[in-house]
Protein backbone atom coordinates (compact mmCIF):
# COMPACT_ATOMS: atom_id res chain seq x y z
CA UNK A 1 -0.63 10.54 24.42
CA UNK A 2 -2.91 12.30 21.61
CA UNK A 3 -0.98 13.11 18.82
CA UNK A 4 -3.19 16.01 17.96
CA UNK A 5 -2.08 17.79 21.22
CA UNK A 6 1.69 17.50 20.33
CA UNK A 7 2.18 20.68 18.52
CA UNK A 8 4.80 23.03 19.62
CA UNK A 9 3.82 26.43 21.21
CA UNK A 10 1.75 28.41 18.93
CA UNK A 11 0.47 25.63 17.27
CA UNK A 12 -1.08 28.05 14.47
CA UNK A 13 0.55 30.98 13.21
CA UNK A 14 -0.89 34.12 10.88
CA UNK A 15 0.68 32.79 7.37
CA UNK A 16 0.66 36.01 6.01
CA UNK A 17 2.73 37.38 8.52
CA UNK A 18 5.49 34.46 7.14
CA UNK A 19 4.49 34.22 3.16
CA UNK A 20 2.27 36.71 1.00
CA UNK A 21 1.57 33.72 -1.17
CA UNK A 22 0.18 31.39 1.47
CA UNK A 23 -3.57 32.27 2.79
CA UNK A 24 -3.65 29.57 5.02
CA UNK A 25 -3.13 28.47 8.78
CA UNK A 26 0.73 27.47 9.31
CA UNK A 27 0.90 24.49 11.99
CA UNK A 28 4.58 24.18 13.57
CA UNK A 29 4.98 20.22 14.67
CA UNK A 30 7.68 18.96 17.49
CA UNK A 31 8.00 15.88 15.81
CA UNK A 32 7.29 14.24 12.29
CA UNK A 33 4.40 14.25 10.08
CA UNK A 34 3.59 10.86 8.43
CA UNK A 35 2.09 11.08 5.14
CA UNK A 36 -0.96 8.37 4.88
CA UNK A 37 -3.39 6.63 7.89
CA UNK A 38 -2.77 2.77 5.97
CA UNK A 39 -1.49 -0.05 7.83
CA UNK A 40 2.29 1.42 7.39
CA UNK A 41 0.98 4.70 9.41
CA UNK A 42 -0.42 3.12 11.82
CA UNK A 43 2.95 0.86 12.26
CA UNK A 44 5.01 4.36 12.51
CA UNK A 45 2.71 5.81 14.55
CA UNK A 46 2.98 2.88 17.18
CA UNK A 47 6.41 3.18 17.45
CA UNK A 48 6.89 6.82 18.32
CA UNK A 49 3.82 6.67 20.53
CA UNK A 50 5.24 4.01 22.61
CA UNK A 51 8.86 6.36 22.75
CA UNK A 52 6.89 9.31 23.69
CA UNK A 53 7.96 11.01 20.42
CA UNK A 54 5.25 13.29 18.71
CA UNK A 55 3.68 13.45 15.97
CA UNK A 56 0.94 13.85 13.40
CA UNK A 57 -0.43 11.63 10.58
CA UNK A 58 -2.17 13.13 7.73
CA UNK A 59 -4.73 11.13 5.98
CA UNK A 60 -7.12 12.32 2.67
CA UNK A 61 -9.86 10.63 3.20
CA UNK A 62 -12.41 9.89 6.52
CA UNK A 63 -10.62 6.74 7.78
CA UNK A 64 -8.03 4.76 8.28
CA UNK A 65 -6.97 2.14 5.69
CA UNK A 66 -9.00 3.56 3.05
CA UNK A 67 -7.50 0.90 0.94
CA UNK A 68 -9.12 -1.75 2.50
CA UNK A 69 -12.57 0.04 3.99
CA UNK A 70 -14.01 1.12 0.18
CA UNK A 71 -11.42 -0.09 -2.34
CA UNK A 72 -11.68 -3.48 -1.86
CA UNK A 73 -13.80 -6.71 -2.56
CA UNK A 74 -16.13 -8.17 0.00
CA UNK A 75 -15.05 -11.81 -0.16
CA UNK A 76 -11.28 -10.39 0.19
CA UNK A 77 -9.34 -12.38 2.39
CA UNK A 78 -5.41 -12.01 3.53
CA UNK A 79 -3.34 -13.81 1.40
CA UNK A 80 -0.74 -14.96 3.75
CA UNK A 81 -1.26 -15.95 7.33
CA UNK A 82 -2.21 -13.73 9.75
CA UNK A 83 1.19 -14.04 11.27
CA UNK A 84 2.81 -12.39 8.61
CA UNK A 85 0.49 -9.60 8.26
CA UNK A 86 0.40 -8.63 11.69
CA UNK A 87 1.61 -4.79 12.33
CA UNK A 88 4.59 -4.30 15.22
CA UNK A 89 3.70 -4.56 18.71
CA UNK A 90 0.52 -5.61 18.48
CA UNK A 91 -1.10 -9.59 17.17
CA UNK A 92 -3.75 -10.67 15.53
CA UNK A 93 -6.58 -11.85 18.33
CA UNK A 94 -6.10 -15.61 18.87
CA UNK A 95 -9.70 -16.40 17.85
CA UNK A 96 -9.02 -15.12 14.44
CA UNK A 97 -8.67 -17.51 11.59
CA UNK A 98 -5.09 -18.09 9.66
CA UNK A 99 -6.33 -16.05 6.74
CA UNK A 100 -8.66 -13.32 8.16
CA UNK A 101 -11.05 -11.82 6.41
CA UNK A 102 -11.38 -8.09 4.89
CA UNK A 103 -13.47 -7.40 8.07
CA UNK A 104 -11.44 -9.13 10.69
CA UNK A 105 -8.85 -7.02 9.51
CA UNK A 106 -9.99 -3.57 9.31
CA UNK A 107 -11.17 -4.51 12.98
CA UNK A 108 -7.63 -5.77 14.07
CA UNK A 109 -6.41 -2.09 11.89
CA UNK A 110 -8.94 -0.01 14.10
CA UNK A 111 -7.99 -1.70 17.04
CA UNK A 112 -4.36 -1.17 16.66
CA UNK A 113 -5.67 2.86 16.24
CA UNK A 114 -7.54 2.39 19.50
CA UNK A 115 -4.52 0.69 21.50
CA UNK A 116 -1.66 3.24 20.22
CA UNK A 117 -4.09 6.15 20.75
CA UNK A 118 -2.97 6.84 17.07
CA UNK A 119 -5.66 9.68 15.76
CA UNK A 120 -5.27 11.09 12.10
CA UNK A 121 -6.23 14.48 10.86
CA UNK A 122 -8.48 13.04 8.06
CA UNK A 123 -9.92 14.32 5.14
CA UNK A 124 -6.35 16.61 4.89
CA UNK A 125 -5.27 15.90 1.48
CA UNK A 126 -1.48 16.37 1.33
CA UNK A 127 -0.48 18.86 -1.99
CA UNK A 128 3.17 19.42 -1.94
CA UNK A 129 6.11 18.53 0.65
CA UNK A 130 8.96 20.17 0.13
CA UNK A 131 12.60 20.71 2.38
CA UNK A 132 13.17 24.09 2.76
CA UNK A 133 16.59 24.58 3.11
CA UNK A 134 16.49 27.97 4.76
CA UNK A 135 14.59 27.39 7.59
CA UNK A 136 16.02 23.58 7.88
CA UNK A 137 12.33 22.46 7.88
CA UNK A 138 9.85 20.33 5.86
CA UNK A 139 6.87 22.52 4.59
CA UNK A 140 3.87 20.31 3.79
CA UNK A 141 1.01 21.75 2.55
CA UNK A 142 -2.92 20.26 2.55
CA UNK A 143 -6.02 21.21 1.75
CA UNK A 144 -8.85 20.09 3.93
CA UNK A 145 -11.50 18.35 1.49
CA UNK A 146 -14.29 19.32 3.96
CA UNK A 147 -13.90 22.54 3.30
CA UNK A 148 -11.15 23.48 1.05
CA UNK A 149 -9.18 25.64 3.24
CA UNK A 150 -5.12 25.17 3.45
CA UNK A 151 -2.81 23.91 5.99
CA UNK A 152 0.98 24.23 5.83
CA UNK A 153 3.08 21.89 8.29
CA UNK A 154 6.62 22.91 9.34
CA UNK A 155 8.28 19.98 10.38
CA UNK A 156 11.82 18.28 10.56
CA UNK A 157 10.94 15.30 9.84
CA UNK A 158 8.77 13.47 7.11
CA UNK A 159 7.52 9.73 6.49
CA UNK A 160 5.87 9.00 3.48
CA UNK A 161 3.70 6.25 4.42
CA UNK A 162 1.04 6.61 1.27
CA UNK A 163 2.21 2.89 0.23
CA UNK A 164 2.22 1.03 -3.22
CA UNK A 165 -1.19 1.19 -3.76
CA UNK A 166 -2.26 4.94 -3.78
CA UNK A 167 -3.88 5.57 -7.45
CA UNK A 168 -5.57 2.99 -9.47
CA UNK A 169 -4.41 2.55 -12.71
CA UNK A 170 -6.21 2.18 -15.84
CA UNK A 171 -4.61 1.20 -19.09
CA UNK A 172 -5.72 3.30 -22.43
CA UNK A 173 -7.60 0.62 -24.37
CA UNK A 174 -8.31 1.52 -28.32
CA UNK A 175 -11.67 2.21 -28.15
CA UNK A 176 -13.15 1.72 -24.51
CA UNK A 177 -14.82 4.82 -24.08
CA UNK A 178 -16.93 3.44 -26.86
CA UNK A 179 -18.10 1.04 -25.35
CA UNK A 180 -21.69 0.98 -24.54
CA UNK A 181 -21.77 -1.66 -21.72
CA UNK A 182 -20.48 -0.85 -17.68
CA UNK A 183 -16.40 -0.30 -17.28
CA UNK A 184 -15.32 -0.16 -13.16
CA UNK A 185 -11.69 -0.56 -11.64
CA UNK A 186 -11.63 -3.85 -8.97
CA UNK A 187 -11.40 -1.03 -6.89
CA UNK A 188 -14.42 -0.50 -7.15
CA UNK A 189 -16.05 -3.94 -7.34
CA UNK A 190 -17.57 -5.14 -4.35
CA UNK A 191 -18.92 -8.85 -5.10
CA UNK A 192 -20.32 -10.70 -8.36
CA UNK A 193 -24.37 -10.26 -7.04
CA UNK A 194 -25.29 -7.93 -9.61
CA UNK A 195 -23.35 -9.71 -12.93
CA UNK A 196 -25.64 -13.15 -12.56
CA UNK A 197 -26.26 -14.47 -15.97
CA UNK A 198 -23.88 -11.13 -17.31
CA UNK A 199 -21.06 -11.94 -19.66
CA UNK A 200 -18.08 -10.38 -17.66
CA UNK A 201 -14.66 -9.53 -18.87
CA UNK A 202 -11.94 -9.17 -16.46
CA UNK A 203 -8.63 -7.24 -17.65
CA UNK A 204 -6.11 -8.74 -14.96
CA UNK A 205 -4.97 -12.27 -13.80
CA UNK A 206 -2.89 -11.19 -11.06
CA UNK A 207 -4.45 -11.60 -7.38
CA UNK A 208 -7.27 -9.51 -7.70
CA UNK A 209 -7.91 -10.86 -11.24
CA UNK A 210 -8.15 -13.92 -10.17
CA UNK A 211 -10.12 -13.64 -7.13
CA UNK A 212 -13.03 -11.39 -9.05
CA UNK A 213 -13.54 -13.76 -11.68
CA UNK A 214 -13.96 -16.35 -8.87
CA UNK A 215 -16.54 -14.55 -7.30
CA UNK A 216 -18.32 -13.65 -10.72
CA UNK A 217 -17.99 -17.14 -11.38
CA UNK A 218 -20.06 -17.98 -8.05
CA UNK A 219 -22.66 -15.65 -8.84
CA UNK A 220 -23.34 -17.53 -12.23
CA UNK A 221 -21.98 -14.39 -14.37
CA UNK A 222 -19.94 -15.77 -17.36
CA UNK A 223 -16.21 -14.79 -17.00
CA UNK A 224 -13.51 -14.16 -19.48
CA UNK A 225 -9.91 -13.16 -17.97
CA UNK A 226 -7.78 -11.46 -20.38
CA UNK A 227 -3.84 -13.21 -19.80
CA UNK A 228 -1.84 -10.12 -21.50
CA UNK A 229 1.48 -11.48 -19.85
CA UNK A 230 3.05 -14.14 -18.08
CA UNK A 231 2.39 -15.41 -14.90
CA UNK A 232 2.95 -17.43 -11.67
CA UNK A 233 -0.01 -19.45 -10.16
CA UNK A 234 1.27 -21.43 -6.85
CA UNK A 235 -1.04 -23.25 -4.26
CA UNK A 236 -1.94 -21.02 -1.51
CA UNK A 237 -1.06 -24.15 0.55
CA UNK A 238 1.84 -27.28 0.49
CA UNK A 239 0.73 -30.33 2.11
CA UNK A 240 -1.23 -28.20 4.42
CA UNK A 241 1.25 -25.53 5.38
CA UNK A 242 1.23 -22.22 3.80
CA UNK A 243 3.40 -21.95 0.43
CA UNK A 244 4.44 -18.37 1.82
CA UNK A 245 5.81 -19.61 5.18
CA UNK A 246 7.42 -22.27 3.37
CA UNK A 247 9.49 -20.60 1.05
CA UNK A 248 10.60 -18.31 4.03
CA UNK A 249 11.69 -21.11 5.53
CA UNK A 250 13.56 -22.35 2.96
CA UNK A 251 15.35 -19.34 2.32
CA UNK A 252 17.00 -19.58 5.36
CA UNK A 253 19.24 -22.22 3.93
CA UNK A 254 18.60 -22.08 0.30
CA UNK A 255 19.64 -19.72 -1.98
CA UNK A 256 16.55 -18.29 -3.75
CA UNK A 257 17.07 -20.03 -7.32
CA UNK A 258 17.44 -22.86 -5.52
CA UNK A 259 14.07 -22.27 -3.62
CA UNK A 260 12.02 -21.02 -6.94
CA UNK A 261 12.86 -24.03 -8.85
CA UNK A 262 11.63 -26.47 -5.76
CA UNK A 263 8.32 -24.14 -5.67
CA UNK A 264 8.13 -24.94 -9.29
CA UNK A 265 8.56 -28.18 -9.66
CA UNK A 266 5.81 -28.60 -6.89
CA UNK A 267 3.68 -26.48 -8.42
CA UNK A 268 3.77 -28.72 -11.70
CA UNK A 269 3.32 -31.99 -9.34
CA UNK A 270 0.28 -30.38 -7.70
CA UNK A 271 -1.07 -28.11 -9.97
CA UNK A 272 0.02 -29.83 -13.66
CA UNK A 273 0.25 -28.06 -16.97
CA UNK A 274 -1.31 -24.44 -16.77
CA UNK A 275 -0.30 -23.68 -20.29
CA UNK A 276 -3.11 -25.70 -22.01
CA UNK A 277 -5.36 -23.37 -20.31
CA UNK A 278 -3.62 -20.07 -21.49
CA UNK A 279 -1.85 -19.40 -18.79
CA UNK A 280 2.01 -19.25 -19.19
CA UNK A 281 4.62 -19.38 -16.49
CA UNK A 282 7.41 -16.52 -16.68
CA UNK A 283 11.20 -17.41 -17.00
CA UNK A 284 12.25 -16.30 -14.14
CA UNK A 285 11.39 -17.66 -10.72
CA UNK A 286 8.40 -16.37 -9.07
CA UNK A 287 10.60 -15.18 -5.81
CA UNK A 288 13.24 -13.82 -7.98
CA UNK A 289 10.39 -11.89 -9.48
CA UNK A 290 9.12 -10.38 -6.04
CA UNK A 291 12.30 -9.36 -4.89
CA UNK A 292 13.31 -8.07 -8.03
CA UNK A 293 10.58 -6.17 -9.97
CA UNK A 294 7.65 -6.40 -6.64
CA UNK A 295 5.56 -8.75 -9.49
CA UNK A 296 3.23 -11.27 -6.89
CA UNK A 297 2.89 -14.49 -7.88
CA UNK A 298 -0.97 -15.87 -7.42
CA UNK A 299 -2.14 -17.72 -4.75
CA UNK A 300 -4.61 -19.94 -6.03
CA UNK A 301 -7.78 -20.43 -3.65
CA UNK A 302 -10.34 -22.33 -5.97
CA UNK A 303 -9.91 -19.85 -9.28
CA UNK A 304 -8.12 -23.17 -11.50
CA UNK A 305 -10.51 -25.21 -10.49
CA UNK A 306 -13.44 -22.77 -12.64
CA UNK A 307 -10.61 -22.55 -15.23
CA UNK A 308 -10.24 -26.25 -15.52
CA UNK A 309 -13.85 -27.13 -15.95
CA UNK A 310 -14.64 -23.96 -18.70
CA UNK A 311 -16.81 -21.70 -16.16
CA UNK A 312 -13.80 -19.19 -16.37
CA UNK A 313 -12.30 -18.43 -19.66
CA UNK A 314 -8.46 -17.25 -20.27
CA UNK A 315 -8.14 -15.15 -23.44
CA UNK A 316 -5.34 -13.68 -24.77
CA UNK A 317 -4.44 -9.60 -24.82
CA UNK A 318 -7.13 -6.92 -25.95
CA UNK A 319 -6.54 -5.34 -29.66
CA UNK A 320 -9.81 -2.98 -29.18
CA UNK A 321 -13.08 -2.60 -27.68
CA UNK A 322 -16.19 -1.48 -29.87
CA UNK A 323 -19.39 -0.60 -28.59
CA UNK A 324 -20.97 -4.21 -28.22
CA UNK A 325 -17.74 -6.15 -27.22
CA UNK A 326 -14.24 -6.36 -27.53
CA UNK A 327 -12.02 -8.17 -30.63
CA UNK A 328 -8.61 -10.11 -28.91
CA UNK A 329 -5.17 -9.92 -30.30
CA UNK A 330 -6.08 -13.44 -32.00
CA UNK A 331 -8.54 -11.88 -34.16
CA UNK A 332 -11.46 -13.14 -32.02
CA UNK A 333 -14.60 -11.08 -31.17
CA UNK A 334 -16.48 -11.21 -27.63
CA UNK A 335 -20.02 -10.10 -26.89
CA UNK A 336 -19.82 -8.71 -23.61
CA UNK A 337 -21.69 -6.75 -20.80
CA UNK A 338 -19.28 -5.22 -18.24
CA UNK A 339 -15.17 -4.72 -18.16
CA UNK A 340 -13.91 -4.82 -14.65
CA UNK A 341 -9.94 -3.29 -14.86
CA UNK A 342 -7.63 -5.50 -12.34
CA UNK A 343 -5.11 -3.87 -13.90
CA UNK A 344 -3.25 -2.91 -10.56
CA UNK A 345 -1.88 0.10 -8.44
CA UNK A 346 0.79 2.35 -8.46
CA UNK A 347 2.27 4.80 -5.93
CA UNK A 348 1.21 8.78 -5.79
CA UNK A 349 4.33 9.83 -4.07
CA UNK A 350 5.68 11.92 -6.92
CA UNK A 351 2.26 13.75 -7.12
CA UNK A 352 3.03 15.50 -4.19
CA UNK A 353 6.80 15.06 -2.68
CA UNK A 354 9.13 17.26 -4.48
CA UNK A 355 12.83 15.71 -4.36
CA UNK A 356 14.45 13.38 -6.78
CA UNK A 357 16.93 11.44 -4.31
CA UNK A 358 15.07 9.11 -2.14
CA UNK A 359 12.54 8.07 -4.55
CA UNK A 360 12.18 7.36 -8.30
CA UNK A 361 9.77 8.65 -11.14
CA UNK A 362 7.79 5.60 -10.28
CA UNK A 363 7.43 6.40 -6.77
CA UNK A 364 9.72 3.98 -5.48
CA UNK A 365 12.83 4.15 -3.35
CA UNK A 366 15.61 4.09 -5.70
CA UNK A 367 17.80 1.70 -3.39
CA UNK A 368 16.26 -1.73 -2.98
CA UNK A 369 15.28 -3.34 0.17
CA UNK A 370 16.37 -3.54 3.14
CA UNK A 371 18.36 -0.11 2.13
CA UNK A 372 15.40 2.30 0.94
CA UNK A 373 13.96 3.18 4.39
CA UNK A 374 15.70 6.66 4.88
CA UNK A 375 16.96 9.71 2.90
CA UNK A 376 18.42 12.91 3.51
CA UNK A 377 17.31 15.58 5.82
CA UNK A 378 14.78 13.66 7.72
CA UNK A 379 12.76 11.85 5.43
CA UNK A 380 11.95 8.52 5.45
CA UNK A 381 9.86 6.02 3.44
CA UNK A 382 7.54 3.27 4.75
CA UNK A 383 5.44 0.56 2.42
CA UNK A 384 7.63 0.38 -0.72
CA UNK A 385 9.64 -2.48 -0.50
CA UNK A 386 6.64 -4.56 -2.36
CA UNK A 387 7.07 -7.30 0.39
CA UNK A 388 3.52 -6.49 1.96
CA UNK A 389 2.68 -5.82 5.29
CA UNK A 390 5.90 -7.72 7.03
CA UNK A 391 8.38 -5.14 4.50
CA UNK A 392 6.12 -2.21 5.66
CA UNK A 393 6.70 -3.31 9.67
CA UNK A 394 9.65 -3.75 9.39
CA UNK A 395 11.08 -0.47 7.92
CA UNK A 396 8.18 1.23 10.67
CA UNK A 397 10.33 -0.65 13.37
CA UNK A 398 13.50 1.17 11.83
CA UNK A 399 11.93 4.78 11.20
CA UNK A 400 10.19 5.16 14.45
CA UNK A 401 13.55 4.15 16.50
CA UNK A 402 16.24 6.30 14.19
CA UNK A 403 13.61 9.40 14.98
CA UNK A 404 13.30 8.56 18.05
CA UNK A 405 17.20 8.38 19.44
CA UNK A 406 17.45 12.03 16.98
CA UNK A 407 14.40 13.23 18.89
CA UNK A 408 15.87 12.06 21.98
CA UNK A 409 19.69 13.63 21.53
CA UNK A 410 18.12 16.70 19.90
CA UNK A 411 15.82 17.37 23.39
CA UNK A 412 18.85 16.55 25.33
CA UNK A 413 20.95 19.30 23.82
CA UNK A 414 17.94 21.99 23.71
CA UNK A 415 17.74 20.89 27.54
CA UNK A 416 21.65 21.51 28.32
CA UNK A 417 21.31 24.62 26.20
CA UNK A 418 18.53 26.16 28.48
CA UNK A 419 20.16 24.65 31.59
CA UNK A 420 23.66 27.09 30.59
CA UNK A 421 21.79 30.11 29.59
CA UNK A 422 20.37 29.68 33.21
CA UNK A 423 23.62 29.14 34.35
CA UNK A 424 25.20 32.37 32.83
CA UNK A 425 22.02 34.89 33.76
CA UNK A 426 22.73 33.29 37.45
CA UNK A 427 26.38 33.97 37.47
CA UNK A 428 25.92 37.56 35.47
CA UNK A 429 23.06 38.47 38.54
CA UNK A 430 26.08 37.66 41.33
């Protein structure tokens, strides 16, 4: 089935027969409209394609999983094992290695698109969604970035599947824009080949923090990684089985204090005392943390080891930049050549979905996981439970099946509708 077929009969409509203040085309869809062609799309899309329910995904830019085709590093690698990160339906191919690569992924992603038949409207950048409660409908409107004209969707149903990491964000440093030397997000960072003998600082040690000044580090660039807060650095690995998988395991019998202070006391045995090296461990557990605020702990893949021996340098927060360097909240001054800002992600949803129930100011679903998966008149949220790709497949598993058995019960009753109007004309005609 191609989704772009699945439009209900006219598929386009005059707007200005409808709404003096709309000049554009007016597409009516049987079916929902998912909001975003990312991994948590895709997963929706799978599901309703394999229960014959239609649909249509929206997507901004030219491909799917923007996020990981141009916003990411090249040395990237998945995190977790591939077993966790796999999308419903549908497994990693057996040849591919426990942590794939940024490549091997995007190829299992496109793949998944090929398999499903899943194919989005790209470069249809969504503007507003909004429930219109006269018609009982979802209006969604886009522009088309190719060439600026407007769509409006009708619709009954709406996922918004834009995930957690929509719009980069950029702190407001004192002084930055004076700076004389080259500022770029991580987003935008693609490996440490042109920083070689450069004196790099990176604003971040989360993940990507991390990871960039291990690449810099590896090009012979001179990293400094500014610590602002606290932090949890595990092994990516526990006598040779994945820290991750572990600690699910665990949970299974163990409540999760109970599990944070064995992954901490590990930690210490196999990693020793970060704090001599500026980087301090947060109160509360690092799974406590996840679940509670979405803040990842770091999986270490070789980044302490440049920390340990002085090629990577932890300083403390930034107090301003000036146009040759930057001076530290300790009073000290560096020289530097280039800022690179792994300071994070945040979600776009309130940007463009107007309703204040299902999701917060942040937007976030206001009820924690497992519970913030569906709100009221038909929408539904997919890649916001800050659990990664196994949260995001699992709400898809939920949203595709409660549309479907509506989709399902609403067809049957249009069905027995027509089937008694049939009946009445028959028995009026005799």
């Amino acid at each position: 089935m191609n989704n772009h077929c699945n439009i209900c009969q006219p598929p386009m409509v005059d707007a200005s027969e409808h709404d003096d203040l709309f000049a554009g085309r007016r597409v009516l869809v049987n079916g929902p409209v998912i909001v975003g062609g990312g991994p948590s799309g895709l997963a929706v899309a799978a599901g309703l394609q394999q229960q014959g329910v239609p649909f249509i995904i929206l997507e901004r830019t030219n491909c799917i999983a923007s996020l990981w085709q141009n916003r990411t590093y090249d040395r990237l690698k998945l995190h977790l094992p591939k077993q966790f990160c796999e999308l419903p339906y549908f497994p990693f191919p057996k040849d591919f290695p426990e942590y794939p690569t940024k490549n091997q992924f995007i190829e299992y992603l496109e793949s998944y698109a090929k398999h499903f038949k899943i194919n989005p409207r790209f470069n249809e950048s969504v503007q507003s969604a909004k429930y219109d409660e006269k018609c009982g409908s979802w209006r969604i409107k886009t522009v088309v970035t190719t060439d600026n004209s407007e769509v409006e969707y009708i619709c009954s149903w709406l996922v918004a599947a834009t995930g957690e990491n929509a719009e980069k964000m950029v702190p407001n440093f004192d002084g930055l824009q004076e700076f004389s030397g080259q500022v770029m997000h991580a987003c935008d960072y693609k490996s440490g080949k042109a920083y070689e003998g450069k004196r790099v600082l990176v604003v971040g040690c989360g993940n990507s923090g991390m990871e960039v000044s291990l690449d810099l580090c590896n090009y012979n660039a001179f990293p400094w990684m500014v610590t602002r807060s606290s932090v949890h650095v595990l092994p990516r690995e526990i006598l040779g089985k994945s820290t991750f998988e572990l600690a699910v395991s665990l949970m299974k019998w163990l409540p999760i204090w109970l599990v944070d202070k064995l992954l901490i006391t590990t930690t210490k045995l196999l990693l020793g005392n970060l704090e001599k090296y500026g980087i301090k461990r947060p109160s509360k557990g690092p799974l406590v943390l996840k679940n509670t605020i979405g803040k990842t702990p770091v999986l270490d893949i070789g980044t302490l080891e440049k920390i340990r021996s002085g090629k990577i340098k932890i300083v403390p927060g930034i107090k301003k930049f000036s146009r040759n360097g930057v001076e530290l909240e300790n009073g000290e001054f560096l020289e530097i050549d280039s800022v690179i800002l792994a300071t994070g992600y945040r979600s776009n949803v309130p940007s463009w979905l107007k309703e204040n129930e299902l999701f917060s100011s942040d937007g976030f679903p206001k009820t924690p996981f497992p519970n913030g998966w569906k709100g009221r008149e038909g929408l539904y949220a997919v890649g916001f439970t800050r659990r990664g790709l196994s949260g995001a497949s699992f709400d898809a598993i939920r949203v595709s099946k409660d549309i479907d058995q509506i989709w399902k019960q609403e067809l049957k009753q249009k069905k027995q509708g027509a089937l008694s109007l049939a009946n009445n004309r028959g028995s009026c005609k005799s």
